[in-house]
C-alpha atoms as a PDB file:
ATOM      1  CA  UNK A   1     -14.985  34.378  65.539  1.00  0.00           C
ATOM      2  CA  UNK A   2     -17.875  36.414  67.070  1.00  0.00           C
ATOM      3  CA  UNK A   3     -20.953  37.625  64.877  1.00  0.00           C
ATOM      4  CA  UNK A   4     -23.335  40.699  66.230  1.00  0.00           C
ATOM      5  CA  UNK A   5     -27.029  41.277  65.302  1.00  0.00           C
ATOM      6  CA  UNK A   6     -27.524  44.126  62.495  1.00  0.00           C
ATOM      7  CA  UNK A   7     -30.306  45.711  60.600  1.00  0.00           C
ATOM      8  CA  UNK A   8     -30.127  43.082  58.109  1.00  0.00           C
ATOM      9  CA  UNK A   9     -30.836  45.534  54.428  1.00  0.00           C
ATOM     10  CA  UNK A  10     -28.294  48.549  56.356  1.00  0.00           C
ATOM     11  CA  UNK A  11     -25.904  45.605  56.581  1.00  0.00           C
ATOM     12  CA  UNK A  12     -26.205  44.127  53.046  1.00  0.00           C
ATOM     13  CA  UNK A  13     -26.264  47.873  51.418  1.00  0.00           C
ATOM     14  CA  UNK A  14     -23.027  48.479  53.223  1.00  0.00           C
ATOM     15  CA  UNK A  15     -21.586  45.171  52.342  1.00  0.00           C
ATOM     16  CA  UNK A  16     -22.952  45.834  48.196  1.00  0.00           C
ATOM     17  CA  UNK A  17     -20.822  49.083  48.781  1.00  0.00           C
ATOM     18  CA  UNK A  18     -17.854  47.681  48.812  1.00  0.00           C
ATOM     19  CA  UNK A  19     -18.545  44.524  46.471  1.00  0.00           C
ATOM     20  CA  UNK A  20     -18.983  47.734  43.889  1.00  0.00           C
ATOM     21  CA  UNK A  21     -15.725  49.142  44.835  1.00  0.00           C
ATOM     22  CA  UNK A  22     -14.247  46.302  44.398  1.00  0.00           C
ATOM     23  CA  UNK A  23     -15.342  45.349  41.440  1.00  0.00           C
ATOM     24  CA  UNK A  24     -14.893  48.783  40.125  1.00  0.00           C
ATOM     25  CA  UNK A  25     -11.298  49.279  40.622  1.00  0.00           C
ATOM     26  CA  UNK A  26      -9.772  45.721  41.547  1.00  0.00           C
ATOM     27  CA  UNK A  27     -10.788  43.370  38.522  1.00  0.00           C
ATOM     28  CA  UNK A  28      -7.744  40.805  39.252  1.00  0.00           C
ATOM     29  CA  UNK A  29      -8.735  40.778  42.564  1.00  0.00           C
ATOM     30  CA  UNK A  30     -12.455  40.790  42.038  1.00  0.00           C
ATOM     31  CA  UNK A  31     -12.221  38.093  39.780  1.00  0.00           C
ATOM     32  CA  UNK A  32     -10.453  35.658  42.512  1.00  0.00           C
ATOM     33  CA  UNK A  33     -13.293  36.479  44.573  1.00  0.00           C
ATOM     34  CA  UNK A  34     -15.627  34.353  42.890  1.00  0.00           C
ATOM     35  CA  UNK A  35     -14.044  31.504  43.574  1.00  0.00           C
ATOM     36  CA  UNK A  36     -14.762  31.847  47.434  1.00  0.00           C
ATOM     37  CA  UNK A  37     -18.020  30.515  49.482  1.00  0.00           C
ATOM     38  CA  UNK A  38     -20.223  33.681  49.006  1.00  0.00           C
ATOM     39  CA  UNK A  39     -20.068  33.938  53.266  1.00  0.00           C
ATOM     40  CA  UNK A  40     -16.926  34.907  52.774  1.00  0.00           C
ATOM     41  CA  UNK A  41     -16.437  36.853  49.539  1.00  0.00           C
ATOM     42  CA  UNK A  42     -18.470  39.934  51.407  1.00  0.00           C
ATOM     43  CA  UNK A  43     -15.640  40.185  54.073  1.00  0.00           C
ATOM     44  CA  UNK A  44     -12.870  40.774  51.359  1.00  0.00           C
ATOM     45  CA  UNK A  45     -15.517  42.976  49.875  1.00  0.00           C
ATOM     46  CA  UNK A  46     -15.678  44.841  52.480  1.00  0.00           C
ATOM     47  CA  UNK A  47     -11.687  44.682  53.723  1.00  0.00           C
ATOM     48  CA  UNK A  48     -10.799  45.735  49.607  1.00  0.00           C
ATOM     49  CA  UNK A  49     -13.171  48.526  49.812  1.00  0.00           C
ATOM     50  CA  UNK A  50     -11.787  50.107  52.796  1.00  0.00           C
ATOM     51  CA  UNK A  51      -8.487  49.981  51.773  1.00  0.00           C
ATOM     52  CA  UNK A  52      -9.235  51.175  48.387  1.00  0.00           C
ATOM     53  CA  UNK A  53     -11.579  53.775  50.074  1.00  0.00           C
ATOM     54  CA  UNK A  54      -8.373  54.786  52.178  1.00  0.00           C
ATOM     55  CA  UNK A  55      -5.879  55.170  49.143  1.00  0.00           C
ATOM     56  CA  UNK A  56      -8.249  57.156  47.200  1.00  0.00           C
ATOM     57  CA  UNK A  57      -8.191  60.035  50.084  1.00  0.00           C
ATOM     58  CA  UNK A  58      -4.411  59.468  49.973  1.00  0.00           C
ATOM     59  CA  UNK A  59      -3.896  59.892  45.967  1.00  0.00           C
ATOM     60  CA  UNK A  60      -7.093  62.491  45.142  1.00  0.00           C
ATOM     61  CA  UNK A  61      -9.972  64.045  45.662  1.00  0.00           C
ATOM     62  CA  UNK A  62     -13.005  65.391  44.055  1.00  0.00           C
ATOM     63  CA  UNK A  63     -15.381  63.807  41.622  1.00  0.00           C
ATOM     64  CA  UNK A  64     -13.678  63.376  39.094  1.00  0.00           C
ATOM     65  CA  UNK A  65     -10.195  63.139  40.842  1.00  0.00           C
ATOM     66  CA  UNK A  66      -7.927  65.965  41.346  1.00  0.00           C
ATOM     67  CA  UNK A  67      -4.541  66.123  43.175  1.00  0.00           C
ATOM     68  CA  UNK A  68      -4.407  67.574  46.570  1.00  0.00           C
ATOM     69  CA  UNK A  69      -1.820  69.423  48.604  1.00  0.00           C
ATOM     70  CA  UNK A  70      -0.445  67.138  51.166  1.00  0.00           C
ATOM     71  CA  UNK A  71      -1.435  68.976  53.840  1.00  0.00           C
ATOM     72  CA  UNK A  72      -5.042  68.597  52.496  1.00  0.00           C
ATOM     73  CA  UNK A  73      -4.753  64.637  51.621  1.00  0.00           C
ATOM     74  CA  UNK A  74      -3.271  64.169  55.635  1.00  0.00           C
ATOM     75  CA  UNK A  75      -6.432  66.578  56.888  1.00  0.00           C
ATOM     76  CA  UNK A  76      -8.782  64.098  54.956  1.00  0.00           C
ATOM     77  CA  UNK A  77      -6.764  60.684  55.855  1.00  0.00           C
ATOM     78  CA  UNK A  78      -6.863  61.899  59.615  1.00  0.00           C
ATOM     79  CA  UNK A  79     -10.783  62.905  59.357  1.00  0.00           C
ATOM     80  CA  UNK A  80     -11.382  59.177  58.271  1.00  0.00           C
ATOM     81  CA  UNK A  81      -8.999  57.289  60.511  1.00  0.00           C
ATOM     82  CA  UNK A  82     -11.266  58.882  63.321  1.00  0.00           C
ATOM     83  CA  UNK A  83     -14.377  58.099  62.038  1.00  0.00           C
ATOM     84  CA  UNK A  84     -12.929  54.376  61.758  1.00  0.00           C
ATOM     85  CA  UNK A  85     -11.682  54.325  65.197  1.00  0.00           C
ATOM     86  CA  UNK A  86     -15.012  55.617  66.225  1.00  0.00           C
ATOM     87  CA  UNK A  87     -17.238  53.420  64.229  1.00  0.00           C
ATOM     88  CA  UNK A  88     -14.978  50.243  65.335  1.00  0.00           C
ATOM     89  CA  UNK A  89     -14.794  51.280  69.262  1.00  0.00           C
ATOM     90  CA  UNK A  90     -17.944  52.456  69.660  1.00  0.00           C
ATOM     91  CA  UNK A  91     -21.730  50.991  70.462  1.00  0.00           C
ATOM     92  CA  UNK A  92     -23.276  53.075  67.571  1.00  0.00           C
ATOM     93  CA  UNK A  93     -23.286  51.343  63.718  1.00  0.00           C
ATOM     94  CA  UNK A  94     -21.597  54.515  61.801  1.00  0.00           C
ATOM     95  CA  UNK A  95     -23.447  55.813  59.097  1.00  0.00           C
ATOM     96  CA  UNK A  96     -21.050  55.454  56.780  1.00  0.00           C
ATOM     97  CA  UNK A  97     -21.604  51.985  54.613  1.00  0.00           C
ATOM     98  CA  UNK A  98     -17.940  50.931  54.162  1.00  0.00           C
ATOM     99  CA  UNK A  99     -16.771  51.435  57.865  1.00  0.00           C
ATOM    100  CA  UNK A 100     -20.316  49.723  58.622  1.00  0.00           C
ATOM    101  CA  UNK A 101     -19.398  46.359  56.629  1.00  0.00           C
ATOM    102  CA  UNK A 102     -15.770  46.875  57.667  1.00  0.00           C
ATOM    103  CA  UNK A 103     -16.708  46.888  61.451  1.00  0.00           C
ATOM    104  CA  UNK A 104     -18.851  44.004  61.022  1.00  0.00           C
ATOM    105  CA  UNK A 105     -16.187  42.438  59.512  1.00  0.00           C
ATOM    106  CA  UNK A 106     -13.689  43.216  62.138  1.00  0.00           C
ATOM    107  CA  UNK A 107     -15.629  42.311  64.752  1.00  0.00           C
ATOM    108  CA  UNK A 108     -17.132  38.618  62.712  1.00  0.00           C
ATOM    109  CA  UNK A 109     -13.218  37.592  62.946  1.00  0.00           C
ATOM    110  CA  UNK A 110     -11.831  39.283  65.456  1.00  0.00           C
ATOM    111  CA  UNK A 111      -9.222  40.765  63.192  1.00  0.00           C
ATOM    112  CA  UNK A 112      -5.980  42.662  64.856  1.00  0.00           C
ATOM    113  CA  UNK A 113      -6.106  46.058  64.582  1.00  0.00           C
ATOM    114  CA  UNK A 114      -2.505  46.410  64.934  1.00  0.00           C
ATOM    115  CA  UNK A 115      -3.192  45.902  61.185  1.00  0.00           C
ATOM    116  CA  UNK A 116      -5.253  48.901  60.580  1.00  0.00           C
ATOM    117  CA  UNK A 117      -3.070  50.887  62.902  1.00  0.00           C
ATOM    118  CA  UNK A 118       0.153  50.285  60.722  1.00  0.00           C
ATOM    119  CA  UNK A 119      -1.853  50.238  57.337  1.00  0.00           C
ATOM    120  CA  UNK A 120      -2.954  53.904  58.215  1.00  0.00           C
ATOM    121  CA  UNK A 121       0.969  54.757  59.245  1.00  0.00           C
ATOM    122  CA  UNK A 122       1.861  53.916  55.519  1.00  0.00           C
ATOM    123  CA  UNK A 123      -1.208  55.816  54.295  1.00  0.00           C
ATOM    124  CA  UNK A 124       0.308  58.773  56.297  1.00  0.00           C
ATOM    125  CA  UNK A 125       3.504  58.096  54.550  1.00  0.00           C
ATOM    126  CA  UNK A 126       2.067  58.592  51.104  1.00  0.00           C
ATOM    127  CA  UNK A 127       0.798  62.054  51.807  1.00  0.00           C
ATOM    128  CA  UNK A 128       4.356  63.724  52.160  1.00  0.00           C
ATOM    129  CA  UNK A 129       7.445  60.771  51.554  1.00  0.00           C
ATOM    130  CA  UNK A 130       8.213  60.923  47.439  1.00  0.00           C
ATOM    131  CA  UNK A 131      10.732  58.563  47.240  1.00  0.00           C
ATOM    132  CA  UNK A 132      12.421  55.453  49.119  1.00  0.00           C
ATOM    133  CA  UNK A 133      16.326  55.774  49.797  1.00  0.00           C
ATOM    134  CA  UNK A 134      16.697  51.432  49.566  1.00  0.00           C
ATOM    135  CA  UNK A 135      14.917  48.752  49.754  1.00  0.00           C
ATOM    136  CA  UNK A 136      14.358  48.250  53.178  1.00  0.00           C
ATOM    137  CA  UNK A 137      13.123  51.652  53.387  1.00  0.00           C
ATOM    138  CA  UNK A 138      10.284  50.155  50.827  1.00  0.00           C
ATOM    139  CA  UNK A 139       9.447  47.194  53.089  1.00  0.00           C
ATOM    140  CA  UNK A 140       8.703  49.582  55.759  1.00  0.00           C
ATOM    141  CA  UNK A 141       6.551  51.234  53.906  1.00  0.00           C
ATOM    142  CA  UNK A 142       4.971  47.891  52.396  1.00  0.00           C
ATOM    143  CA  UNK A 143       4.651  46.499  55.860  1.00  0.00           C
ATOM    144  CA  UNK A 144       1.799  48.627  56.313  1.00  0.00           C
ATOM    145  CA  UNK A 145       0.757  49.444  52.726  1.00  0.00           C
ATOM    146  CA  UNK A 146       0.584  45.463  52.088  1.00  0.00           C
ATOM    147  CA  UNK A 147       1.780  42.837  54.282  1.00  0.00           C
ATOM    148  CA  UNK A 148      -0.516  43.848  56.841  1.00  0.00           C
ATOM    149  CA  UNK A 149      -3.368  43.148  54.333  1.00  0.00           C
ATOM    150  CA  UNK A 150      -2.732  39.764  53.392  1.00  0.00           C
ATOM    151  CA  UNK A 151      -2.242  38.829  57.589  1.00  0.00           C
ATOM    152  CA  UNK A 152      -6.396  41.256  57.324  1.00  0.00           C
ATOM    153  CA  UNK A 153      -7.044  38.394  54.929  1.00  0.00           C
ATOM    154  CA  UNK A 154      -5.687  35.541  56.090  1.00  0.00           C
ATOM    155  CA  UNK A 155      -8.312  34.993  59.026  1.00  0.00           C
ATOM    156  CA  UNK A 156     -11.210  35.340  55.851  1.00  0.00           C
ATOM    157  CA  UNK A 157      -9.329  32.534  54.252  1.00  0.00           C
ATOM    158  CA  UNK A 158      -8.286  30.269  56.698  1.00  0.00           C
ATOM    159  CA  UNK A 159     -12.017  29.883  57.902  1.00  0.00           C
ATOM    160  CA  UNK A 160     -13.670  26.775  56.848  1.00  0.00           C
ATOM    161  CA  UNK A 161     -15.569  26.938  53.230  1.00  0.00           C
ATOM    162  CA  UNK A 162     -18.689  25.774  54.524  1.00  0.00           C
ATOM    163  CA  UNK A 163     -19.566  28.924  56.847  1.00  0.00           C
ATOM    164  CA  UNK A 164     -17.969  30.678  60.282  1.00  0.00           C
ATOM    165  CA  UNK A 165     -15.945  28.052  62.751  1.00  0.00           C
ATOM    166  CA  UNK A 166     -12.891  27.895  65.095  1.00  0.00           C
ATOM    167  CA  UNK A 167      -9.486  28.628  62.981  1.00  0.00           C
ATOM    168  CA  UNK A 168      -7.007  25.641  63.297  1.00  0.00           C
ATOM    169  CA  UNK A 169      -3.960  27.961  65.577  1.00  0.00           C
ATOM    170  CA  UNK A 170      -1.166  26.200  63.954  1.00  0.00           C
ATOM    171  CA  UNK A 171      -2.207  27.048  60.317  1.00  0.00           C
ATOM    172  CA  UNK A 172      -3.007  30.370  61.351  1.00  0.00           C
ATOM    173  CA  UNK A 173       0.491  30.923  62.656  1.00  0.00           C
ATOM    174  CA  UNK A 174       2.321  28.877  59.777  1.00  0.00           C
ATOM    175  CA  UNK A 175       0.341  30.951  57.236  1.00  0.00           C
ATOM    176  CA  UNK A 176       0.913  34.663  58.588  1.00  0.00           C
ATOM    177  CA  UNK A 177       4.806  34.816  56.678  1.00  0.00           C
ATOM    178  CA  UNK A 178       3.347  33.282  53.671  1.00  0.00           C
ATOM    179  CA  UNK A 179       0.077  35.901  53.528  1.00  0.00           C
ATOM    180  CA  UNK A 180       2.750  39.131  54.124  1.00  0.00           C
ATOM    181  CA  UNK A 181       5.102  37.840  51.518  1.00  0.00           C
ATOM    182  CA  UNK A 182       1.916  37.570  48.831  1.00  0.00           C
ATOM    183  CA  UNK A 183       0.983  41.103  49.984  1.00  0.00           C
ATOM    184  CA  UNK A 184       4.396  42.150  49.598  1.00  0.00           C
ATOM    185  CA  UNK A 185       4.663  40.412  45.896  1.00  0.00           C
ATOM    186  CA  UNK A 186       1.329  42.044  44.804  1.00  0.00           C
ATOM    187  CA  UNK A 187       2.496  45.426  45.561  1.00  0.00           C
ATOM    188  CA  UNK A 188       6.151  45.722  44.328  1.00  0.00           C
ATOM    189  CA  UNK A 189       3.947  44.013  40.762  1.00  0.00           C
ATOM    190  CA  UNK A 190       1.909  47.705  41.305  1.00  0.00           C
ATOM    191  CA  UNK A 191       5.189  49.607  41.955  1.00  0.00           C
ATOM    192  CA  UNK A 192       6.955  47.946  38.712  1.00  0.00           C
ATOM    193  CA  UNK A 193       3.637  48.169  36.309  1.00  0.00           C
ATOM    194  CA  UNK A 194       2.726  51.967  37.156  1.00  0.00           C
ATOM    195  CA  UNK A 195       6.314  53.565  37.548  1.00  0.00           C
ATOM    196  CA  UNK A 196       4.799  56.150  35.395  1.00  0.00           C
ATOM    197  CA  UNK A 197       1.489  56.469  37.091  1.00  0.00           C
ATOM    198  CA  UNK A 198       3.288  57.022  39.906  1.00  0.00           C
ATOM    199  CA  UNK A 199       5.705  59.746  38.725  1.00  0.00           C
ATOM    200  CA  UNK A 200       2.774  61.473  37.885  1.00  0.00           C
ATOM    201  CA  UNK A 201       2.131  61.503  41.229  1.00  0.00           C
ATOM    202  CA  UNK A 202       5.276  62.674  42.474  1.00  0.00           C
ATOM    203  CA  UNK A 203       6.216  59.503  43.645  1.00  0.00           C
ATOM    204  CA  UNK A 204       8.739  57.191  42.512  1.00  0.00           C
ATOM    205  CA  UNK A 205       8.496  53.877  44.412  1.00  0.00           C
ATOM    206  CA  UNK A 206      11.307  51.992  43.372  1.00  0.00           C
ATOM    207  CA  UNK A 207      14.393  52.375  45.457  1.00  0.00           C
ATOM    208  CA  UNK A 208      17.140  55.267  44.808  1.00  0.00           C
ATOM    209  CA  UNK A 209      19.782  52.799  45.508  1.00  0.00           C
ATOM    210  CA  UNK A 210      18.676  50.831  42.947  1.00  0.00           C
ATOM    211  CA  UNK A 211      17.972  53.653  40.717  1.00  0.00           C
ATOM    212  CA  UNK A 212      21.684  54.699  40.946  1.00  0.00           C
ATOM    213  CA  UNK A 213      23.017  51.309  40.780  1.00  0.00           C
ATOM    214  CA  UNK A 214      21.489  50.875  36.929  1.00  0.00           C
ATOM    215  CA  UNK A 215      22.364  54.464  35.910  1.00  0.00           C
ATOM    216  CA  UNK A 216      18.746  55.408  36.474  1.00  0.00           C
ATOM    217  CA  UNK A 217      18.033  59.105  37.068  1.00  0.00           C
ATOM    218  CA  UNK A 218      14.480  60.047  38.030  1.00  0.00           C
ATOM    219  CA  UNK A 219      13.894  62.212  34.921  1.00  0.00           C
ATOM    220  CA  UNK A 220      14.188  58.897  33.308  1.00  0.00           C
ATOM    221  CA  UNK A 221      11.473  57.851  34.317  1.00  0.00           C
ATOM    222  CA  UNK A 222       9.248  60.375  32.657  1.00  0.00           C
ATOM    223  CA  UNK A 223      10.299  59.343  28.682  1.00  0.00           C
ATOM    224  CA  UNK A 224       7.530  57.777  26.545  1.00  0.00           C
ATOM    225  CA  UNK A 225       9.580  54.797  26.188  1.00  0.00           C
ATOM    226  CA  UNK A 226      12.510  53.086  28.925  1.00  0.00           C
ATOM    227  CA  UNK A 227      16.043  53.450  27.937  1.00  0.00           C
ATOM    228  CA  UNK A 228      17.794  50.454  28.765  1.00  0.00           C
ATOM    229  CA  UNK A 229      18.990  51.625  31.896  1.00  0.00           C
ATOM    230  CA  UNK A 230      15.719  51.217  33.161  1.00  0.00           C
ATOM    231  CA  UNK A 231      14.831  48.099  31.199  1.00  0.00           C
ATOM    232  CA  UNK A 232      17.347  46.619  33.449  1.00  0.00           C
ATOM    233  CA  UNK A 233      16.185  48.409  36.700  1.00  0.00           C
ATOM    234  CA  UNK A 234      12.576  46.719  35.743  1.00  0.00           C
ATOM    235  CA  UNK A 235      14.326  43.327  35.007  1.00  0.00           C
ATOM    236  CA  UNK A 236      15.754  43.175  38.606  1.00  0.00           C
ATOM    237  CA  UNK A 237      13.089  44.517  40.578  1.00  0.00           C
ATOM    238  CA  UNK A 238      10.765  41.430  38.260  1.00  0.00           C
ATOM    239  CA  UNK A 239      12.930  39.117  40.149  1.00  0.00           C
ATOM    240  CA  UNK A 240      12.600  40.440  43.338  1.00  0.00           C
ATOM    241  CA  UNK A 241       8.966  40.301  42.975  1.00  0.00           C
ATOM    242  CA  UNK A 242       9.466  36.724  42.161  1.00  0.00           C
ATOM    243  CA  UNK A 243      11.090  35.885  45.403  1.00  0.00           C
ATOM    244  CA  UNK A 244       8.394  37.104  47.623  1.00  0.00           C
ATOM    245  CA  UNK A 245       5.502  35.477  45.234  1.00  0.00           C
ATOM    246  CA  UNK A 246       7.636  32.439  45.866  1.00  0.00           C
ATOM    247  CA  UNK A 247       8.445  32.875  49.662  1.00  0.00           C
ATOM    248  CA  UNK A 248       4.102  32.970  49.634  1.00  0.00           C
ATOM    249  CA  UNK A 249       4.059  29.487  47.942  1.00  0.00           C
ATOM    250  CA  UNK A 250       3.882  27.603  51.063  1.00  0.00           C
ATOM    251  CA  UNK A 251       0.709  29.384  52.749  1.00  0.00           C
ATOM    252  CA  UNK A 252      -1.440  27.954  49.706  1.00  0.00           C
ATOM    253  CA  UNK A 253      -1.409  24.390  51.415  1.00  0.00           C
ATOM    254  CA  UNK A 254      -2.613  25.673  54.852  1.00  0.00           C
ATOM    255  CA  UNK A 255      -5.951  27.249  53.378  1.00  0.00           C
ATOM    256  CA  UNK A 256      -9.554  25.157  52.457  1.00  0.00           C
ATOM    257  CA  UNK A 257     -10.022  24.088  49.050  1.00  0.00           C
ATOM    258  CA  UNK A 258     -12.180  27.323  47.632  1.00  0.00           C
ATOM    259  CA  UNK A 259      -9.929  29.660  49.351  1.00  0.00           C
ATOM    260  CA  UNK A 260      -7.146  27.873  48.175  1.00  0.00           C
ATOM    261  CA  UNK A 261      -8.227  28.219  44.498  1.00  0.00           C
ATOM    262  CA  UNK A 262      -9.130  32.174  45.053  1.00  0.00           C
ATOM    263  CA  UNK A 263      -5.474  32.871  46.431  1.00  0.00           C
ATOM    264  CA  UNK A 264      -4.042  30.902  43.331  1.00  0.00           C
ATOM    265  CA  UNK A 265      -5.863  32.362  40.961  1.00  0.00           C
ATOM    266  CA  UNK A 266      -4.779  36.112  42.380  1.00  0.00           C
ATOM    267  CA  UNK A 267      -1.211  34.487  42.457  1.00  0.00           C
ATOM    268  CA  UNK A 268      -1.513  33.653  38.932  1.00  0.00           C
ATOM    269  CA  UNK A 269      -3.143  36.904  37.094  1.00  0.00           C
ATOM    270  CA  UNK A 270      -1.198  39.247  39.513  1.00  0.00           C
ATOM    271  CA  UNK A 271       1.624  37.235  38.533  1.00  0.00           C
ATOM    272  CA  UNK A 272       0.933  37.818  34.798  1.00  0.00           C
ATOM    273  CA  UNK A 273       1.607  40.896  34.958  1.00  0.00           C
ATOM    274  CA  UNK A 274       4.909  40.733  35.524  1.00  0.00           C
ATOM    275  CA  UNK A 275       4.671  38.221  32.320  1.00  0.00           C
ATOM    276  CA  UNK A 276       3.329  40.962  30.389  1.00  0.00           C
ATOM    277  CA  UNK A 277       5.991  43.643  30.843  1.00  0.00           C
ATOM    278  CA  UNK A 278       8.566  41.079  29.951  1.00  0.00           C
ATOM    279  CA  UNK A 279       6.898  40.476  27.058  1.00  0.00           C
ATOM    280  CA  UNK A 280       6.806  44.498  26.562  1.00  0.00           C
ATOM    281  CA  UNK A 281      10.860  44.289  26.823  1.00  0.00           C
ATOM    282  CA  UNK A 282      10.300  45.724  30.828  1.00  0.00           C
ATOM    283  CA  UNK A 283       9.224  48.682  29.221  1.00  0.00           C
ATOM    284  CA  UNK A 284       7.098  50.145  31.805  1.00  0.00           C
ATOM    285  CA  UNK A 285       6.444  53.252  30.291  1.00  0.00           C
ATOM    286  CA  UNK A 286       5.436  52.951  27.125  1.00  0.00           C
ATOM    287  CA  UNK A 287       1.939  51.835  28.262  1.00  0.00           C
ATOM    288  CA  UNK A 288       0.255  50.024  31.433  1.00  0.00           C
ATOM    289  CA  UNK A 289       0.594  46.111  31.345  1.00  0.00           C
ATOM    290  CA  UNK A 290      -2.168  44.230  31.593  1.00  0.00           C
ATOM    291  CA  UNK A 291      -3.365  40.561  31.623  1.00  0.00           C
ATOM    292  CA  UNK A 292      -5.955  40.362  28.633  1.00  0.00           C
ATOM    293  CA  UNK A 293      -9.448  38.944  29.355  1.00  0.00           C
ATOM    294  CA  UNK A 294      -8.974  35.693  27.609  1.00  0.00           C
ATOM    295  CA  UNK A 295      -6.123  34.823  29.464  1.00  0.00           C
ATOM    296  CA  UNK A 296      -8.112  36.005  32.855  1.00  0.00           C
ATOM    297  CA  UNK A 297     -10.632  33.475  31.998  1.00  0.00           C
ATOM    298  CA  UNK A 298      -8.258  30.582  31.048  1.00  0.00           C
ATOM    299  CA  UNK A 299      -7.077  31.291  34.699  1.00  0.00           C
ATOM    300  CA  UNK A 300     -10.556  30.740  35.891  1.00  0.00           C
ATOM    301  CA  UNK A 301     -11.270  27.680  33.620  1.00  0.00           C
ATOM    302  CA  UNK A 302      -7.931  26.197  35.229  1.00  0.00           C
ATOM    303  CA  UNK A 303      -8.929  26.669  38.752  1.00  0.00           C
ATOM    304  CA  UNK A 304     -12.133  25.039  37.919  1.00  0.00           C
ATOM    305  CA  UNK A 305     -10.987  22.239  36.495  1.00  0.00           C
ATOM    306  CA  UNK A 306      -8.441  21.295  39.720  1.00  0.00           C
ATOM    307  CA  UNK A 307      -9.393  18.852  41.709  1.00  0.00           C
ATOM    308  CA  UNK A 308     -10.795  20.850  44.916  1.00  0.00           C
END
């Protein structure tokens, strides 16, 4: 973990940036955040707002949002992905604030960019593939879209609480499976709750295998309520959700006590969700599930009153 000397106010703009980004448009996510060390809560600041940054030139444009042409969305997606690659191989702090705090970051914990190479591959993805023939087709489009961010994370987390040091090797390496399979569970809980945010989008995320296997046509998806049919394509892709939150139970051992309590909290309102649209009968598209405030904050209170 290497740090580098920067204009100290250009820095802490930058890294305010993405804090309001973040707190903007990832609530469930923000909220976790205040569990960390403050040292640390910038970095995911800044690693959320890039990402979110990203997907925005992916899904719309203008102020306020508009859809784009694909061939517009890539032209935009391939204008930033230089300017990253730029800002993160060159000499020069980039002018831009979130590729300013996201270098810093980068560069603070030496993070792969293998990552950022095969999150922008899925980002590509999104600007012309509609629909996934199976599920492994998905998971190769997760692997970038996801995975890749909880392995971003997991050096962020695995640091100790009390400020920058050495990362212990073994937990780094026992904890990478564990941090793709909670990126993995986060977004197929996205995919499940906005199946009609994303048809509106021309995108239908859940597999056509296991569209056809329920009786599920696509134009199905577009009622104001879910048939059955797809009450019981929601109901198994739940449970598959469930095996990767699961599959990310062991990683929560390997991390320091706040980051420990961050990553359970996320584990615990992201899970929710799925609660919530069981509660709703899996109907997806009768509204938007979401985990009320109260319940947000009994979260919180819970973490808080763990032992550390």
């Amino acid at each position: 973990m290497t740090t580098h000397p920067m204009p100290a106010a250009s820095l802490s703009t930058a890294y305010a940036s993405c804090r309001d980004l973040h707190r903007t448009h990832g609530r469930s996510y923000y909220l976790a955040t205040r569990l960390l060390p403050a040292w640390k809560r910038r970095h995911v600041h800044a690693l959320y707002g890039f990402t979110r940054y990203t997907d925005d030139i992916v899904d719309a444009g203008g102020d306020p949002p508009a859809p784009l042409q694909g061939a517009e969305r890539a032209r935009r997606l391939g204008q930033w992905a230089g300017q990253f690659y730029v800002a993160v191989d060159g000499a020069q702090p980039p002018d831009d604030p979130i590729l300013l705090a996201v270098r810093h970051t980068i560069a603070t914990f030496g993070l792969s960019l293998a990552d950022f190479d095969a999150f922008f591959a899925s980002m590509r993805m999104d600007t012309h593939v509609r629909a996934y023939a199976d599920y492994d087709a998905l998971l190769e489009y997760m692997q970038g879209s996801a995975a890749v961010i909880g392995t971003m994370m997991l050096p962020i987390l695995l640091a100790p609480d009390e400020g920058p040091g050495p990362l212990p090797e073994a937990a780094v390496t026992a904890a990478r499976e564990p941090a793709r399979q909670l990126g993995l569970a986060f977004q197929l809980t996205n995919f499940i709750r906005d199946v009609a945010e994303d048809l509106a989008r021309d995108r239908v995320y859940l597999p056509a295998a296991d569209l056809e296997r329920f009786g599920v046509r696509r134009d199905d998806l577009a009622a104001a309520s879910a048939s059955l049919a797809v009450r019981r394509l929601v109901a198994f892709e739940i449970e598959r959700a469930r095996v990767h939150y699961r599959n990310a139970l062991p990683g929560l051992a390997l991390l320091p006590a706040r980051s420990r309590r961050c990553v359970r909290l996320a584990y615990a309102v992201y899970g929710g969700i799925l609660d919530r649209v069981e509660q709703a009968g899996c109907d997806v598209l009768a509204g938007r599930a979401v985990v009320p405030r109260r319940q947000r904050a009994a979260a919180v209170a819970r973490e808080l009153a763990r032992p550390a």
